[in-house]
N, C-alpha and C. Protein backbone atom coordinates (compact mmCIF):
# COMPACT_ATOMS: atom_id res chain seq x y z
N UNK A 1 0.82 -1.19 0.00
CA UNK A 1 0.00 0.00 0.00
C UNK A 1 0.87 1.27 0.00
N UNK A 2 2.25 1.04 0.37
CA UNK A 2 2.92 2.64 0.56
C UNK A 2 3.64 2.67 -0.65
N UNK A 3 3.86 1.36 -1.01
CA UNK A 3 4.30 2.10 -2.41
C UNK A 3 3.14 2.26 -3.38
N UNK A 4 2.43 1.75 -3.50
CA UNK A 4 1.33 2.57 -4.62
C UNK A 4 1.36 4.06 -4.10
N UNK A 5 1.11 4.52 -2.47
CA UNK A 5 1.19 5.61 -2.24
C UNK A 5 2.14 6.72 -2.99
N UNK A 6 3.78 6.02 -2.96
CA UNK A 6 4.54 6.89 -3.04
C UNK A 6 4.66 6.81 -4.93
N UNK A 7 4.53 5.70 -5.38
CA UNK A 7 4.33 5.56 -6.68
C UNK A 7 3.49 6.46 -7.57
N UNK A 8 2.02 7.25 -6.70
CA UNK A 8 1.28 8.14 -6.97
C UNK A 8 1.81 9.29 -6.66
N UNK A 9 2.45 9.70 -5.61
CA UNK A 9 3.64 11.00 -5.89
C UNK A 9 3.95 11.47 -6.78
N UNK A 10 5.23 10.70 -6.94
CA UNK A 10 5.71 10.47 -8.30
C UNK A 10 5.08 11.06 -9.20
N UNK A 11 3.79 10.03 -9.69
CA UNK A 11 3.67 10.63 -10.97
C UNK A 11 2.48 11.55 -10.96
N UNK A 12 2.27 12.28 -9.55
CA UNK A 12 1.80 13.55 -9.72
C UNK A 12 2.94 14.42 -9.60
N UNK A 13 3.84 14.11 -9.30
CA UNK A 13 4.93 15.33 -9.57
C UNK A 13 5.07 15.55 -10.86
N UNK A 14 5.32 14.18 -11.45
CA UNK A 14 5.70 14.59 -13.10
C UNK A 14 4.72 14.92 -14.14
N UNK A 15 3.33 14.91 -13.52
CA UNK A 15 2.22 15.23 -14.02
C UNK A 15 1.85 16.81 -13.93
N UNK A 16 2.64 17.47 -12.68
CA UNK A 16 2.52 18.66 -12.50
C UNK A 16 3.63 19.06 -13.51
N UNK A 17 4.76 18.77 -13.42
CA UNK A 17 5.72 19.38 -14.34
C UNK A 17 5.96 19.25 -16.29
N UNK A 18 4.33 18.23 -16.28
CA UNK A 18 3.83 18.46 -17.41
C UNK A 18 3.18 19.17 -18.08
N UNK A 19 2.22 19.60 -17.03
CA UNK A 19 1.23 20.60 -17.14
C UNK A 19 1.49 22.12 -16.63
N UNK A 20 2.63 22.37 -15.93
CA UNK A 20 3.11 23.52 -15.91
C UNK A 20 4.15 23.88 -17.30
N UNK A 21 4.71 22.97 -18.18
CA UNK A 21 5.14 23.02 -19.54
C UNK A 21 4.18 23.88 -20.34
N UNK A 22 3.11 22.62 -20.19
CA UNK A 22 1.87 23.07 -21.22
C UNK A 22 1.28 24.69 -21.51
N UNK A 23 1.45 24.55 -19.93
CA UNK A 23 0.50 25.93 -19.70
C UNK A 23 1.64 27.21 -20.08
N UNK A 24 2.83 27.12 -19.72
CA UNK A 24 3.90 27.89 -20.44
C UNK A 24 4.15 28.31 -21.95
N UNK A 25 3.71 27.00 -22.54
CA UNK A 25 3.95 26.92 -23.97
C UNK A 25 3.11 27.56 -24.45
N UNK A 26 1.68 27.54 -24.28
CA UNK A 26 0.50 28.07 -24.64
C UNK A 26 0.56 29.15 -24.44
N UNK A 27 1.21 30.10 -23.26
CA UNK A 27 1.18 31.58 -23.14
C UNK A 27 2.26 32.22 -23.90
N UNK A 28 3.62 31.11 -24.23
CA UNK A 28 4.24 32.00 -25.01
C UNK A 28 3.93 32.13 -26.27
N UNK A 29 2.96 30.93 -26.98
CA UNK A 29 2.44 31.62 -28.34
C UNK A 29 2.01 32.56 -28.31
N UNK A 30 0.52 33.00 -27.47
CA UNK A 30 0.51 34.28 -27.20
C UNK A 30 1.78 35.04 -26.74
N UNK A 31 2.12 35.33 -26.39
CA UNK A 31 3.59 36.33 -26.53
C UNK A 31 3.67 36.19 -27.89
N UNK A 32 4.53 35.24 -28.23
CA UNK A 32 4.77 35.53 -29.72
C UNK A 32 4.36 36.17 -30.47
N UNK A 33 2.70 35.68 -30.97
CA UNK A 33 2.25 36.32 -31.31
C UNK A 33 1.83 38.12 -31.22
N UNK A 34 2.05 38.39 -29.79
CA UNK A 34 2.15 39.91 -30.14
C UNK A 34 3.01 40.78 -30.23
N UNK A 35 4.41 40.05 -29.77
CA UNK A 35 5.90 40.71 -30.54
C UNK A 35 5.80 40.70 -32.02
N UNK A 36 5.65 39.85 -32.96
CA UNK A 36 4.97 39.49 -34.56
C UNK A 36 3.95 40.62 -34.71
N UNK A 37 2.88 40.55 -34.31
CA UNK A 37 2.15 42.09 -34.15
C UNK A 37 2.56 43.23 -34.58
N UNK A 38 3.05 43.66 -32.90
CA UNK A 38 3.81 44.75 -33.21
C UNK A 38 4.82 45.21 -34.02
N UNK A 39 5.94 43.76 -34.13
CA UNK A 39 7.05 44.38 -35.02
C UNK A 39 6.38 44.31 -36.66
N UNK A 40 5.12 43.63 -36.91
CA UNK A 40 4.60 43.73 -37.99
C UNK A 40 3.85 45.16 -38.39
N UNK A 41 3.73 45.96 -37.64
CA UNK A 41 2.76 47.16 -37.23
C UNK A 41 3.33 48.31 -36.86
N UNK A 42 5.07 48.13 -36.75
CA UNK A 42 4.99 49.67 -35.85
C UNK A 42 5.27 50.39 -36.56
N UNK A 43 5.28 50.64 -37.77
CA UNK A 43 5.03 51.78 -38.54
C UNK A 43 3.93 52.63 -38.32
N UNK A 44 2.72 51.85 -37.92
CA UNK A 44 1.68 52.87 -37.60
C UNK A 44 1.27 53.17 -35.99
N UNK A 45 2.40 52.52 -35.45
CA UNK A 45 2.48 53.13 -34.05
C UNK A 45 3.44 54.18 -33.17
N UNK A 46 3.11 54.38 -32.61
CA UNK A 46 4.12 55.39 -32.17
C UNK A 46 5.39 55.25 -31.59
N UNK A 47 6.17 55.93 -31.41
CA UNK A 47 7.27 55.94 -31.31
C UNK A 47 8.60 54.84 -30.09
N UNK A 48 7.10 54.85 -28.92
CA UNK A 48 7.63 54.17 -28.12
C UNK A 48 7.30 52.50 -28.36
N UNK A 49 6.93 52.13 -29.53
CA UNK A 49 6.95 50.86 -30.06
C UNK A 49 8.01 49.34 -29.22
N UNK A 50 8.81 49.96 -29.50
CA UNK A 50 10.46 49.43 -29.15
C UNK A 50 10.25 48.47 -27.27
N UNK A 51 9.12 49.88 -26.45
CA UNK A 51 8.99 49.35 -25.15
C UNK A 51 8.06 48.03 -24.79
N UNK A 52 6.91 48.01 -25.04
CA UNK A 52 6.08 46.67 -25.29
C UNK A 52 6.66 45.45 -25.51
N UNK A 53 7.48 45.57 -26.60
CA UNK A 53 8.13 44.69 -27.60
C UNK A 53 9.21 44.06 -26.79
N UNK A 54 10.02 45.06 -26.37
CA UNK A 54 11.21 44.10 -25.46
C UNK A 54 10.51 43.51 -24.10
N UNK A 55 9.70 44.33 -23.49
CA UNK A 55 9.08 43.67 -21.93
C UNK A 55 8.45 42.29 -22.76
N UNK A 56 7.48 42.32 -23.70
CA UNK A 56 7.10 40.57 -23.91
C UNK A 56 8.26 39.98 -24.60
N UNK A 57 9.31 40.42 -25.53
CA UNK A 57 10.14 39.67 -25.23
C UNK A 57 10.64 38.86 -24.24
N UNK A 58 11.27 39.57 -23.00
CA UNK A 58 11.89 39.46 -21.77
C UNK A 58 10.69 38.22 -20.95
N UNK A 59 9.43 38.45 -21.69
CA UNK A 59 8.75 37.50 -20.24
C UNK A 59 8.45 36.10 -21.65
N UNK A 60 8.54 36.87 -22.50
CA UNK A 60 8.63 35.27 -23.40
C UNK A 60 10.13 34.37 -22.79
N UNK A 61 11.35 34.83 -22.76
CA UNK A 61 12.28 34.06 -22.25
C UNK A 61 12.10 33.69 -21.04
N UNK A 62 11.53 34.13 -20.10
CA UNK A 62 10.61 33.68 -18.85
C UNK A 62 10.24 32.38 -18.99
N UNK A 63 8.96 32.73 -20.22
CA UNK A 63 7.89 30.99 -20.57
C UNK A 63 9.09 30.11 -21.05
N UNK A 64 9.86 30.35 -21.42
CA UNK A 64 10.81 29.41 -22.62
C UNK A 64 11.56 28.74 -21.35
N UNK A 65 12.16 29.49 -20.55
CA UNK A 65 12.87 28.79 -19.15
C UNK A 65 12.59 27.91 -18.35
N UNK A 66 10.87 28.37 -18.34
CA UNK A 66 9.58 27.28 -17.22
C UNK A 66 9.44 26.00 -19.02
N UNK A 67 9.56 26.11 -19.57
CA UNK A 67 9.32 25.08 -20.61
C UNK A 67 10.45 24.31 -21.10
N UNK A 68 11.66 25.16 -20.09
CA UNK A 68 12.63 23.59 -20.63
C UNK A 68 13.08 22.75 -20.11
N UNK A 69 12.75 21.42 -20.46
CA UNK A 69 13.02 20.29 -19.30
C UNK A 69 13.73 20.16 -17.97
N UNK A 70 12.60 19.73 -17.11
CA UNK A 70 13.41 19.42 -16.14
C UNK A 70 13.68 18.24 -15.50
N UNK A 71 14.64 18.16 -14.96
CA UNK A 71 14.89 16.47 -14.61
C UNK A 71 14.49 16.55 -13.89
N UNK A 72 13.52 15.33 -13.20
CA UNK A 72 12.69 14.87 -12.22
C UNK A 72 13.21 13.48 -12.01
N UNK A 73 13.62 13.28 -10.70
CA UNK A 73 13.80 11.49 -10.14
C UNK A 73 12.64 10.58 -10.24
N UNK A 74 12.05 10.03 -11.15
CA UNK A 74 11.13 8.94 -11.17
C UNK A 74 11.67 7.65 -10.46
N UNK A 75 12.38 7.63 -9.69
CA UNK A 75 12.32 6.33 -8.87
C UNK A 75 13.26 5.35 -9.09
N UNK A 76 13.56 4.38 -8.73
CA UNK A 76 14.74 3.27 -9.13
C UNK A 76 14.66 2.94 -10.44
N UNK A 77 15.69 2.56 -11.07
CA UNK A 77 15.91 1.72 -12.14
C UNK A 77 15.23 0.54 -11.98
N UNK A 78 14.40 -0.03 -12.61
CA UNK A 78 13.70 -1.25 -12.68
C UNK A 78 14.58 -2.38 -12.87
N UNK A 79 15.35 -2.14 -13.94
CA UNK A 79 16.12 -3.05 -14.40
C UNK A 79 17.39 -3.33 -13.07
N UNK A 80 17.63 -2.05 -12.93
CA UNK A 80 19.22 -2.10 -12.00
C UNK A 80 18.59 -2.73 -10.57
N UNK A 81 17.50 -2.58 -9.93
CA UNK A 81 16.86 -2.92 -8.50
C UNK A 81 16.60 -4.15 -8.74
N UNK A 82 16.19 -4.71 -10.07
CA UNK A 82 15.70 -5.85 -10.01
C UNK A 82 16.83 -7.10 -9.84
N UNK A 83 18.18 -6.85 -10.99
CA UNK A 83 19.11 -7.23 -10.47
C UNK A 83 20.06 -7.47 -9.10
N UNK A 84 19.72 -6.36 -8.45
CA UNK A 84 20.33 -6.22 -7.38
C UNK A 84 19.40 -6.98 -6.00
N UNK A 85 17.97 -6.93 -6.42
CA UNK A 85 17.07 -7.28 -5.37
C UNK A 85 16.34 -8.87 -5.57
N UNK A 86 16.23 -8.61 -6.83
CA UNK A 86 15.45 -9.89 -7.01
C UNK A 86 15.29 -11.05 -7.09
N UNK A 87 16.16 -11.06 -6.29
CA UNK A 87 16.18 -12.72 -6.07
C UNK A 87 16.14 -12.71 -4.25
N UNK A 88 16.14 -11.61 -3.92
CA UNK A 88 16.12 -11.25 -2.52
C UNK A 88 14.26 -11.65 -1.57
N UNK A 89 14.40 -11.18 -0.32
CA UNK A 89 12.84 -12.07 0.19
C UNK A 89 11.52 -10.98 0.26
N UNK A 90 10.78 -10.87 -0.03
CA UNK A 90 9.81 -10.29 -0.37
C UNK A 90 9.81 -8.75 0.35
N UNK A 91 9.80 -8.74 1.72
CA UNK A 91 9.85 -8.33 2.38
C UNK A 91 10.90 -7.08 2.47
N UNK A 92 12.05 -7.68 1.93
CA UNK A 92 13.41 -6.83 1.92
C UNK A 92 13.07 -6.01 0.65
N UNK A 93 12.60 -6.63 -0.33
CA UNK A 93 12.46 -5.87 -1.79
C UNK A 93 11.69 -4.69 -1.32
N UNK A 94 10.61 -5.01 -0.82
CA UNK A 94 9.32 -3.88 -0.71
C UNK A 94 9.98 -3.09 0.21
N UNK A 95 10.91 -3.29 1.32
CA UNK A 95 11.00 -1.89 1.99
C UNK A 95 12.18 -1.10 1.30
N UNK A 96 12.94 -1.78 0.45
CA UNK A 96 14.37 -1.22 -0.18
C UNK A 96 13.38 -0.42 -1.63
N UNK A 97 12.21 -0.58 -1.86
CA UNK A 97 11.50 0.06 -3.14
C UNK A 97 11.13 0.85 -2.58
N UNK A 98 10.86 0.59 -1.12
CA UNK A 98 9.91 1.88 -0.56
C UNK A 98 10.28 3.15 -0.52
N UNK A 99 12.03 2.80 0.41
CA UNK A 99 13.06 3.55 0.19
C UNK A 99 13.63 4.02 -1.14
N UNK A 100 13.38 3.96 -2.00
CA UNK A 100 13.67 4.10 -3.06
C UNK A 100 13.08 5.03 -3.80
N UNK A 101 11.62 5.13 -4.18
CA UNK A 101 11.25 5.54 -4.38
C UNK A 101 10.39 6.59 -3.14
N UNK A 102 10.61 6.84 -1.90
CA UNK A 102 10.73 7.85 -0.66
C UNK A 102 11.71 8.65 -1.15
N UNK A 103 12.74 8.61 -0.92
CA UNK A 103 14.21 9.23 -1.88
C UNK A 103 13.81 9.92 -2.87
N UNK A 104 13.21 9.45 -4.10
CA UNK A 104 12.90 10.30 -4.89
C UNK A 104 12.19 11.41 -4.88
N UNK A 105 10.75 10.47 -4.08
CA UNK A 105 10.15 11.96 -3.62
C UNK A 105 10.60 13.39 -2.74
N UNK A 106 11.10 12.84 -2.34
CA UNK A 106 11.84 13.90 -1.24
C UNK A 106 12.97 14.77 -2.34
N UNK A 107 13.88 14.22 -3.32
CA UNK A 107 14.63 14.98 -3.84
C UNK A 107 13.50 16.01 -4.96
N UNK A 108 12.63 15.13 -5.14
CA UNK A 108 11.65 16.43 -6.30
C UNK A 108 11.36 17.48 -5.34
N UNK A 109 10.86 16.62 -3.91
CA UNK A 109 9.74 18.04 -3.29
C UNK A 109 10.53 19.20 -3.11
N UNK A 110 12.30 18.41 -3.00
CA UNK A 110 13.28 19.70 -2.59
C UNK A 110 14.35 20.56 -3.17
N UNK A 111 13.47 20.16 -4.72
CA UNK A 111 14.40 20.90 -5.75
C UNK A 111 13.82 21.86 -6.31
N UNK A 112 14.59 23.19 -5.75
CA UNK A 112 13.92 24.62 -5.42
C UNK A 112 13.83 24.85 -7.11
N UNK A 113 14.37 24.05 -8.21
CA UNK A 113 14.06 24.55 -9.57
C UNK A 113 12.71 24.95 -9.88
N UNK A 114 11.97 23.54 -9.74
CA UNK A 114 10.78 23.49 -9.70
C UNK A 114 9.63 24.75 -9.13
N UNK A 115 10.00 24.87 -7.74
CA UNK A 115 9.57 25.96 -7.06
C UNK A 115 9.93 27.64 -7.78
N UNK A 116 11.40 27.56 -8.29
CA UNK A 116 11.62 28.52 -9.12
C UNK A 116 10.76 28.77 -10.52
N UNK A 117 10.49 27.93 -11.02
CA UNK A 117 9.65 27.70 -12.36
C UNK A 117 8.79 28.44 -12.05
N UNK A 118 7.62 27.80 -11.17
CA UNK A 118 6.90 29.07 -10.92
C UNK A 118 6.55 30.11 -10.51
N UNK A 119 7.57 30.69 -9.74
CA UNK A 119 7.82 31.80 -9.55
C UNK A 119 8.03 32.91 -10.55
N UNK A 120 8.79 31.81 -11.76
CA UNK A 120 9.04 32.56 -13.02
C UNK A 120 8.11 32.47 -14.15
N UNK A 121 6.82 31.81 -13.93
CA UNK A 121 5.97 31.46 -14.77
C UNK A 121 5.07 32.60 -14.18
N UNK A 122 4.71 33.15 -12.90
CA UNK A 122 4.06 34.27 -12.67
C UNK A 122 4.12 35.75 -12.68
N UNK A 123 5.72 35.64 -12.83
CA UNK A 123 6.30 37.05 -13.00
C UNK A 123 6.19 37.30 -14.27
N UNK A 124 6.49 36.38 -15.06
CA UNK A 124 6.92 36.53 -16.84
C UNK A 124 5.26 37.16 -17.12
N UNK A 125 4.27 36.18 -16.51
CA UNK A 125 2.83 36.37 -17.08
C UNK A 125 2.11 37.64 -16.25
N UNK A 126 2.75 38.04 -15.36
CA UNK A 126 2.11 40.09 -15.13
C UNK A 126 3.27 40.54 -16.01
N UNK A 127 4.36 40.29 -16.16
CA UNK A 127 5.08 41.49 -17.26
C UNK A 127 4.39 40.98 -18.84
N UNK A 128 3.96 39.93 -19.14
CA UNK A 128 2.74 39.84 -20.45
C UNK A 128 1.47 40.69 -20.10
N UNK A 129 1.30 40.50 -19.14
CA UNK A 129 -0.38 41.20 -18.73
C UNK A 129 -0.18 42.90 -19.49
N UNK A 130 1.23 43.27 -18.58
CA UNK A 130 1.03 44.79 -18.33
C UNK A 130 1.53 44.96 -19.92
N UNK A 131 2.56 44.01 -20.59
CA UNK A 131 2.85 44.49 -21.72
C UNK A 131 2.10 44.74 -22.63
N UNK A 132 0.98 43.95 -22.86
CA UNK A 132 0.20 44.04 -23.63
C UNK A 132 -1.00 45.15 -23.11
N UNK A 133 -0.99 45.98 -22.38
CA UNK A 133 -1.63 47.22 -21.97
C UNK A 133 -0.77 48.07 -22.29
N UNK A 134 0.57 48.01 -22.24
CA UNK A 134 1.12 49.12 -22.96
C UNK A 134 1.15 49.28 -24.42
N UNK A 135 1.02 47.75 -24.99
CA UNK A 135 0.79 47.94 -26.25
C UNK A 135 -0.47 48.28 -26.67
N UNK A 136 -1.62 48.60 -26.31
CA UNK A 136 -2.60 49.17 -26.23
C UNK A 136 -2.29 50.43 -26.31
N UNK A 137 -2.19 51.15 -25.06
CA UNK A 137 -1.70 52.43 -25.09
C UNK A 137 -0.69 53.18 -26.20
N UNK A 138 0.47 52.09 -26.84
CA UNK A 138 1.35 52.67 -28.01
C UNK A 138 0.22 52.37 -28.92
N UNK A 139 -0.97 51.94 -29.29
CA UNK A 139 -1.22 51.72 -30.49
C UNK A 139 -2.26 52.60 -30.64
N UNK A 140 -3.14 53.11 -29.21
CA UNK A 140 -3.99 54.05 -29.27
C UNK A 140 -3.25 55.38 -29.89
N UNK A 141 -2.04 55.89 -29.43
CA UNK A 141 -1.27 57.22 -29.34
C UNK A 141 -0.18 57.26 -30.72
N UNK A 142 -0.58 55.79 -31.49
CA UNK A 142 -0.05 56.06 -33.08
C UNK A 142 -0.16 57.19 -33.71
N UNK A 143 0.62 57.58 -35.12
CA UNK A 143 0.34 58.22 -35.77
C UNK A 143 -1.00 57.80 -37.22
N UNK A 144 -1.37 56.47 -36.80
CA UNK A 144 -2.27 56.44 -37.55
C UNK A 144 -3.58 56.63 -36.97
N UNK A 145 -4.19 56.96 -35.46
CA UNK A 145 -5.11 57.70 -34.79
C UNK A 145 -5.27 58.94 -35.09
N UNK A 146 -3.99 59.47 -35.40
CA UNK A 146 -3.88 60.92 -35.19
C UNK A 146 -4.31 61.80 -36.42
N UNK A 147 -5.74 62.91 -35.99
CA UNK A 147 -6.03 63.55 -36.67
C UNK A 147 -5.48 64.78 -37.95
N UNK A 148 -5.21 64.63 -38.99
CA UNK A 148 -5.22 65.93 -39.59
C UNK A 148 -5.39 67.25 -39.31
């Protein structure tokens, strides 16, 4: 029973660090897409064009950082434990797996990367928020608004 427990850890850890990918990837298309925008457009915007553009830059390399792999300990080698254990007595296997995969969990819960990720997945996404209000504001105060 404790290892199914800790076995379900596991692969909610790596289930979280799948879906914090996902959700990264998806916001930097948006980014993308409105650096492409703008640098497609700023001819008819105003002058401070240049500012928008680098802040979603800057939080696109944000998403790109939270989206690139991270190593996560999934647990013993199957192959290498099995060799080493298996021929061993029931008893000894299950608490040396238990340990084993305990270990792992403990090195994910305490690898501040992870914890860093999103720290950097929330900062990057208010400097998208606000960027894209400033690009509002440069596109309202264009010279193609501007009256004759």
């Amino acid at each position: 029973m404790m290892i199914t427990r800790a076995q379900g850890r596991i692969d909610t850890q790596l289930r979280d660090a799948e879906i914090r990918a996902a959700r990264s990837l998806g916001v930097l298309a948006i980014d993308a897409a409105a650096v492409a925008l703008l640098v497609g457009v700023h001819t008819d915007l105003s002058r401070f064009w240049p500012v928008p553009t680098v802040a979603l830059g800057i939080a696109g390399f944000g998403f790109l950082w939270v989206v690139w792999p991270a190593k996560l300990d999934s647990g013993p080698d199957t192959r290498a434990f099995f060799e080493t254990f298996g021929g061993g007595l029931e008893l000894t296997t299950k608490r040396q797996m238990l340990a084993d995969l305990l270990a792992a969990v403990d090195r994910n819960d305490l690898d501040s990367r992870l914890r860093t990720r999103d720290r950097i997945f929330r900062w990057s996404f208010i400097l998208l928020v606000v960027s894209l209000l400033g690009s509002l504001a440069v596109a309202m105060t264009g010279p193609a608004l501007q009256f004759p």
